[in-house]
Protein backbone atom coordinates (compact mmCIF):
# COMPACT_ATOMS: atom_id res chain seq x y z
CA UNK A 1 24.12 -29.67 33.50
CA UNK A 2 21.27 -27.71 31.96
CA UNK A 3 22.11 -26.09 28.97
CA UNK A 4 19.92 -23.49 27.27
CA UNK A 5 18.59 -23.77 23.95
CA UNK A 6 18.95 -20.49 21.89
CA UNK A 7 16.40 -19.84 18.94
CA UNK A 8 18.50 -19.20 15.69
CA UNK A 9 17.19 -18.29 12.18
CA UNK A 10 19.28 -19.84 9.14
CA UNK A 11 22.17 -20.24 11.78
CA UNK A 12 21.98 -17.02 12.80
CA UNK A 13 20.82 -15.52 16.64
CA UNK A 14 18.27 -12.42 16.89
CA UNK A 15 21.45 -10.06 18.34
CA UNK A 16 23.58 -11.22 14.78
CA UNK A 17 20.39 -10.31 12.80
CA UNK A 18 19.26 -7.01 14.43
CA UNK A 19 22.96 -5.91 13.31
CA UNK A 20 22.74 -7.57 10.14
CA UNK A 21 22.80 -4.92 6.62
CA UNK A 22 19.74 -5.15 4.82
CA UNK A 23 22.11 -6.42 1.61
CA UNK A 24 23.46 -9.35 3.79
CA UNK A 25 19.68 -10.12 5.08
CA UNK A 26 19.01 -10.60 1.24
CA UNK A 27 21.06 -13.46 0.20
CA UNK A 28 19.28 -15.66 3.45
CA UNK A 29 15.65 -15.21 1.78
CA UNK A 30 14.08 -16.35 -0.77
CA UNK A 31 14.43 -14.88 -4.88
CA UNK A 32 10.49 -13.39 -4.47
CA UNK A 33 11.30 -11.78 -1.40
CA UNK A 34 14.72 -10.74 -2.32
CA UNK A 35 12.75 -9.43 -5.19
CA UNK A 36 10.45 -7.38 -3.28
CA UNK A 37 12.40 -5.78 -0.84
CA UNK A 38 14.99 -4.49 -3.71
CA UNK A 39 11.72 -3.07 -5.10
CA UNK A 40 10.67 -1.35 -1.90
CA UNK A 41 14.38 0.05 -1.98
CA UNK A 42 14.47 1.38 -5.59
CA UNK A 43 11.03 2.66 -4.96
CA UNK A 44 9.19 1.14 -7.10
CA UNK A 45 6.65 -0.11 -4.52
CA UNK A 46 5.96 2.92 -2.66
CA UNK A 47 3.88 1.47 -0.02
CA UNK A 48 6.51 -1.05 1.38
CA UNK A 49 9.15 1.99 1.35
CA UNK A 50 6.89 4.41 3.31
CA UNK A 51 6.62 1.48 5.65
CA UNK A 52 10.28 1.05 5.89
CA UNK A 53 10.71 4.55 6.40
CA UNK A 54 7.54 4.86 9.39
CA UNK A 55 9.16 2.02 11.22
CA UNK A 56 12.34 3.60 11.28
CA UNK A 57 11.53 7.04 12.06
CA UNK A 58 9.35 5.61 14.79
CA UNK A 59 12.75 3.66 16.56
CA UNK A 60 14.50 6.59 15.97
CA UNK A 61 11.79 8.96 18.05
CA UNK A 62 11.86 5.58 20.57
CA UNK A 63 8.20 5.46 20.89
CA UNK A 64 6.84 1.95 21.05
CA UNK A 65 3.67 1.30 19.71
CA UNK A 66 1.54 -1.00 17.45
CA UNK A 67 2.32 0.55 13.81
CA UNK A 68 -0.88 0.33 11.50
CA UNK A 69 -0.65 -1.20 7.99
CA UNK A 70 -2.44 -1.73 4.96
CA UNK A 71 1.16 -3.09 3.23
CA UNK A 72 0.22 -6.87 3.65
CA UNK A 73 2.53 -7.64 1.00
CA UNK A 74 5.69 -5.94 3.36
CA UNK A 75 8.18 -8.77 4.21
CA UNK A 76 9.46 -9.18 7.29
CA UNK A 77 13.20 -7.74 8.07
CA UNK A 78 15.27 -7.89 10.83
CA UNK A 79 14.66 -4.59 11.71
CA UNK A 80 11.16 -5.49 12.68
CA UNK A 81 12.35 -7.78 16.04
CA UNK A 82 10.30 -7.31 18.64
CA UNK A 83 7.62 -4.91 17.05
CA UNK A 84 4.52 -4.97 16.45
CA UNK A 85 2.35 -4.20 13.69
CA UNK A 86 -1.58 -3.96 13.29
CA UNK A 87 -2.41 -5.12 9.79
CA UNK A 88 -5.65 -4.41 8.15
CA UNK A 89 -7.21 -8.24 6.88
CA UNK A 90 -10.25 -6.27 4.89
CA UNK A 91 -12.52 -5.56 7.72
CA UNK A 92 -10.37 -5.02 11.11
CA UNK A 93 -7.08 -4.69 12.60
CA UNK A 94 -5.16 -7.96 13.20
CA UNK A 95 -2.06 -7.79 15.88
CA UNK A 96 1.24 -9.78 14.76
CA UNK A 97 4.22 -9.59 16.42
CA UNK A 98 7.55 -9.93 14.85
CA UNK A 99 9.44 -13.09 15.97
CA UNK A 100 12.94 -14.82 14.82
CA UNK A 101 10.56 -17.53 12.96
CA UNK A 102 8.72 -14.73 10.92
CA UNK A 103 11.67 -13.16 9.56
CA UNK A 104 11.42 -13.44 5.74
CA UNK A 105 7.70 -14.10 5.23
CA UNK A 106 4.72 -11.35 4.33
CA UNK A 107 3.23 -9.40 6.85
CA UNK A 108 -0.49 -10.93 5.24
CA UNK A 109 0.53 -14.88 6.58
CA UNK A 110 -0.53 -13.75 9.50
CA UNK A 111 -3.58 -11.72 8.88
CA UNK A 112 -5.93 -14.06 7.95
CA UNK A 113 -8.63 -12.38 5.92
CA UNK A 114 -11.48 -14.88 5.90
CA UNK A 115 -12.27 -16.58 8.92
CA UNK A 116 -12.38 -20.57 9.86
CA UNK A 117 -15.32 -22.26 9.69
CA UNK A 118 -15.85 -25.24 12.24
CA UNK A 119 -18.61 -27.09 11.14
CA UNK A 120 -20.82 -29.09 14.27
CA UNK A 121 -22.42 -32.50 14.08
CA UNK A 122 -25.04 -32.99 11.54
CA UNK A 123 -28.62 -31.26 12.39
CA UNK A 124 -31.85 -33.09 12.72
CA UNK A 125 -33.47 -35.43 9.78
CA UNK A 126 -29.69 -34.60 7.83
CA UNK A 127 -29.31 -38.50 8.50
CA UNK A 128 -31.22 -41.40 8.65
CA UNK A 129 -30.54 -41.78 12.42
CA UNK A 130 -31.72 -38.65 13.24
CA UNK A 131 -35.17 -38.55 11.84
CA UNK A 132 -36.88 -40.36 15.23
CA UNK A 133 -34.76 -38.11 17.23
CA UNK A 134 -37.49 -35.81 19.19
CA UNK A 135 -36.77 -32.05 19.93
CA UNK A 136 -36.43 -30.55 22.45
């Protein structure tokens, strides 16, 4: 018999967490993100609650699209399931879609704004090996 893994978040399934108040979400996170999510609600951080507010408006009006953001600081709600945002890293747009495992981390995590440097092999005469090494 086959039986089919579900993914769950803190014991909880995406369906329990879509329906979940924002006041219960709060007491599965973290203090700093507790912390800034009752600031974007007592709007004190203006940016986060203007998000808040787009992304709702937007379900409401049921158009799905990529929402742009410069709010890299915005954590990650249940609301957010199965959307996607574009957030600005400094220089472009960087897609991340909202998944169970992202719920309760920052919207920047997965914007990265400097990029990865892969280093090659060594170049010619770097190393003692290489100095007899013709080119080309």
């Amino acid at each position: 018999m086959i039986t089919v893994k579900k993914d769950v978040w803190k014991g909880y399934t995406e369906e329990q967490l879509k329906e979940m108040p924002l006041d219960q979400f709060l007491k599965l996170v973290n203090a700093r993100e507790r912390r800034a999510i009752k600031r974007a609600l007592e709007e004190t951080n203006m940016e986060y609650r203007m998000l808040i507010d787009k992304v709702r408006k937007m379900k409401k009006s049921g158009k799905v699209k990529p929402i742009k953001t410069h709010c890299r600081e915005a954590v990650i709600i249940p609301e957010w399931l199965g959307l996607r945002f574009l957030v600005h890293n400094g220089k472009e747009w960087k897609p991340v879609d909202i998944t169970l495992q992202r719920l309760g981390r920052r919207l920047g995590e997965f914007s990265f704004p400097v990029k990865f440097i892969k280093h090659s092999g060594p170049g010619v005469g770097a190393t003692r090996g290489s100095k007899f090494v013709p080119l080309k």
